[in-house]
Protein backbone atom coordinates (compact mmCIF):
# COMPACT_ATOMS: atom_id res chain seq x y z
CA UNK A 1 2.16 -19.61 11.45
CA UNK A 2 1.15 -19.36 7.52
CA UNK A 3 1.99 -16.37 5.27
CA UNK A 4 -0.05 -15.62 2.74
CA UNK A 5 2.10 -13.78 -0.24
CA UNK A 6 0.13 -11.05 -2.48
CA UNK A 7 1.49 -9.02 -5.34
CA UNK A 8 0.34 -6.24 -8.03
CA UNK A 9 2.93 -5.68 -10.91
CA UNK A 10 3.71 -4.74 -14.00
CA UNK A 11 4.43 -8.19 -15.49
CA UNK A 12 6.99 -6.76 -17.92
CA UNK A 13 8.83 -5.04 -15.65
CA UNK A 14 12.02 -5.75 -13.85
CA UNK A 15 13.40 -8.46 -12.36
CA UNK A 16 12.06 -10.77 -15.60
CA UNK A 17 11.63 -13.51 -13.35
CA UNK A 18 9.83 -13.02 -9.86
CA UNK A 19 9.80 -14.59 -6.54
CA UNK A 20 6.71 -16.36 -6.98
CA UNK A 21 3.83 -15.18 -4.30
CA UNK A 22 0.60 -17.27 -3.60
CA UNK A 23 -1.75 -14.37 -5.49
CA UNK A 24 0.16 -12.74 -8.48
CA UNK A 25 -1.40 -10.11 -10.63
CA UNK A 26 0.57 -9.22 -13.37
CA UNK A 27 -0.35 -5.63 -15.13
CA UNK A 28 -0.02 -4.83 -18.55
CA UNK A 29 2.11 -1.86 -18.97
CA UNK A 30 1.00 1.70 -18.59
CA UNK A 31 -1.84 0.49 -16.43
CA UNK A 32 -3.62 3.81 -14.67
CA UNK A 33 -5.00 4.83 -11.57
CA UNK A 34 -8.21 3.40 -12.12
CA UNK A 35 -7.74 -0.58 -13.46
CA UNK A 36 -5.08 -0.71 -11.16
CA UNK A 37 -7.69 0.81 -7.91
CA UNK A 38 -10.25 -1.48 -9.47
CA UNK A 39 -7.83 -4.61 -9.42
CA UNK A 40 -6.47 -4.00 -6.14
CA UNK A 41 -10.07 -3.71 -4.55
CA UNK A 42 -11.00 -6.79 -6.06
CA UNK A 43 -8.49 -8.60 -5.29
CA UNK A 44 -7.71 -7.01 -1.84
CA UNK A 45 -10.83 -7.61 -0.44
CA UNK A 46 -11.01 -11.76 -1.82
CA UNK A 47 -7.32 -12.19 -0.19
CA UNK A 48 -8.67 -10.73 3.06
CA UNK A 49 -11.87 -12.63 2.78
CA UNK A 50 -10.38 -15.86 2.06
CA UNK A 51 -7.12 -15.94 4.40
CA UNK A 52 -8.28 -13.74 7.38
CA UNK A 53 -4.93 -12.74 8.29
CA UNK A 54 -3.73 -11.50 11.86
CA UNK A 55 -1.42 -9.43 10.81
CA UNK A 56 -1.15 -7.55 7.12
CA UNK A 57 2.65 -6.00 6.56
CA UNK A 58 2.35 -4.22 3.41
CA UNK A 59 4.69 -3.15 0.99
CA UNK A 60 3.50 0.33 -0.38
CA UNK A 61 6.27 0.57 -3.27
CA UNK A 62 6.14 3.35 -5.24
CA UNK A 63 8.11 1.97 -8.36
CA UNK A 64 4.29 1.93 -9.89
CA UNK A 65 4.28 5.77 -10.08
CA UNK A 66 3.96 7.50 -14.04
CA UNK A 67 7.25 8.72 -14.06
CA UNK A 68 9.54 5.71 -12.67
CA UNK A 69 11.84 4.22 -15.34
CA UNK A 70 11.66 0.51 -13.98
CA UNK A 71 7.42 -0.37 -12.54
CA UNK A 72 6.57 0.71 -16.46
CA UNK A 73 2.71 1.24 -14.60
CA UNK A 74 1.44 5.16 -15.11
CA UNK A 75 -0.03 5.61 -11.55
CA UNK A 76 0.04 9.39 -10.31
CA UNK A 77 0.72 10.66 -7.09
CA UNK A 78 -2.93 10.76 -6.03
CA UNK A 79 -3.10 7.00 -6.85
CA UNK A 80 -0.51 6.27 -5.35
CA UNK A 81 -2.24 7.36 -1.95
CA UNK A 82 -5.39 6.06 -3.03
CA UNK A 83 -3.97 3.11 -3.31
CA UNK A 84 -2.10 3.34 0.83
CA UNK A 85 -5.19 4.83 1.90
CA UNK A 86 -7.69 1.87 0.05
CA UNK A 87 -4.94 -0.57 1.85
CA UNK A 88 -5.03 0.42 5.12
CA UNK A 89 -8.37 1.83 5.46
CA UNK A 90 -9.49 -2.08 4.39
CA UNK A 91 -7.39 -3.82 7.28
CA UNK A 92 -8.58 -1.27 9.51
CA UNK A 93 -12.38 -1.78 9.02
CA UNK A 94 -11.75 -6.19 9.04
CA UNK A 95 -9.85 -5.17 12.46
CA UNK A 96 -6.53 -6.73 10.86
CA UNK A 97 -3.36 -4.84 11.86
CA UNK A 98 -1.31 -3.54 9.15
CA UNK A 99 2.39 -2.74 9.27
CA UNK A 100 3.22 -0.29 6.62
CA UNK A 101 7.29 -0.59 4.76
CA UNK A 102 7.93 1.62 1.91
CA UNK A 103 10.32 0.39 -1.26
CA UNK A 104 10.45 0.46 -5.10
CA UNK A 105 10.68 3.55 -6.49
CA UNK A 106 13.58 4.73 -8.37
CA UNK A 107 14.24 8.71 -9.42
CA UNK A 108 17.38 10.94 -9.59
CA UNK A 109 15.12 13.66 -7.47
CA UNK A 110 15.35 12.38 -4.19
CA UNK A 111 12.89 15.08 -2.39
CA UNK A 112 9.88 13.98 -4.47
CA UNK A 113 10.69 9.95 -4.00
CA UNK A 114 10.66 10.67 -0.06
CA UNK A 115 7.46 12.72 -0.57
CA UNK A 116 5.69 9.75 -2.54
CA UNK A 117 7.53 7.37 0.17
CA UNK A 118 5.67 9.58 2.40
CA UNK A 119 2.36 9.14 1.37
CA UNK A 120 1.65 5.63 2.75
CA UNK A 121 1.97 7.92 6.12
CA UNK A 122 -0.56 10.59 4.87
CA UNK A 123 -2.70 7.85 4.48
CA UNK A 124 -2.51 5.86 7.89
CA UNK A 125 -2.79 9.26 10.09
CA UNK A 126 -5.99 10.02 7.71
CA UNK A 127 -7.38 6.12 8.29
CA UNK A 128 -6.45 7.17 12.05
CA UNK A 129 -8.34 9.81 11.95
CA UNK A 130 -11.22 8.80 10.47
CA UNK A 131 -12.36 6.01 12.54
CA UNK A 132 -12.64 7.71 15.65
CA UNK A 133 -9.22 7.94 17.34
CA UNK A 134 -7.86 10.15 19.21
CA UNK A 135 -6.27 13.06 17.39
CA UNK A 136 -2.78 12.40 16.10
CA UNK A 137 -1.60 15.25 18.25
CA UNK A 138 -3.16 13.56 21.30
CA UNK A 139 -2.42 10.37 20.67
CA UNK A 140 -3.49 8.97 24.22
CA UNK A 141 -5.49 10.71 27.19
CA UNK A 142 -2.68 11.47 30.14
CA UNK A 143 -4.17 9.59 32.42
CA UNK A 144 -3.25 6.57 29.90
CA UNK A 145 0.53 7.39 30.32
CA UNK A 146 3.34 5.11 31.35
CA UNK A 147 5.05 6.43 34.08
């Protein structure tokens, strides 16, 4: 199997020197929602064109969000799902399967780093939703049960 490695960063940010991926796009600091939307897409869409993965395990760290002391990027909460929901809503539509991890993210209020951890889930049960599955309450017909 080959394992392509992508990565969007701050490139001033912590550690100083990175694990080296096969795409990486270093940010200048304070980059907002919309360079860093416009830079993902771009680049998102070239990785998936160009590898045609089976399988897309993404990292949805959250150390990019405004207020983190470490990512150094100024990317709100609403970008932040943009960002999931752009990500998984892609992979969906190519028919790649995505496995969603959360990390990054550092803040001494723990409730509102699980709630942006979170969002990456907002966004797959929207994606779910929107492409014609069944509803996330009903997530399979009974007659589809294991018994």
């Amino acid at each position: 199997p080959k394992v392509f490695t992508f990565s969007m960063h701050c490139g001033a940010n912590f550690p100083f020197r990175k694990q080296t991926s096969d795409l990486d796009v270093a940010l200048e600091k304070f980059v907002g929602d919309e360079e860093y939307l416009a830079t993902l897409e771009h680049h998102l869409a070239q990785v998936l064109r160009d590898f045609m993965p089976d399988l897309v395990i993404y990292d949805a760290g959250v150390d990019i969000w405004q207020g983190d002391k470490l990512g150094h990027l100024c990317i709100t909460n609403s970008g932040i799902f943009r960002r999931d929901y752009h990500v998984i809503d892609t992979c969906c539509k190519a028919g790649i399967p995505v496995a969603c991890v959360v990390g990054g993210g550092y803040d001494v209020n723990a409730r509102e780093l699980a709630r942006r951890h979170g969002l990456v889930h907002v966004a797959a049960a929207r994606v779910w939703q929107s492409h014609d599955k069944p509803p996330l309450d009903r997530p399979f017909d009974a007659s589809e049960r294991d018994e």
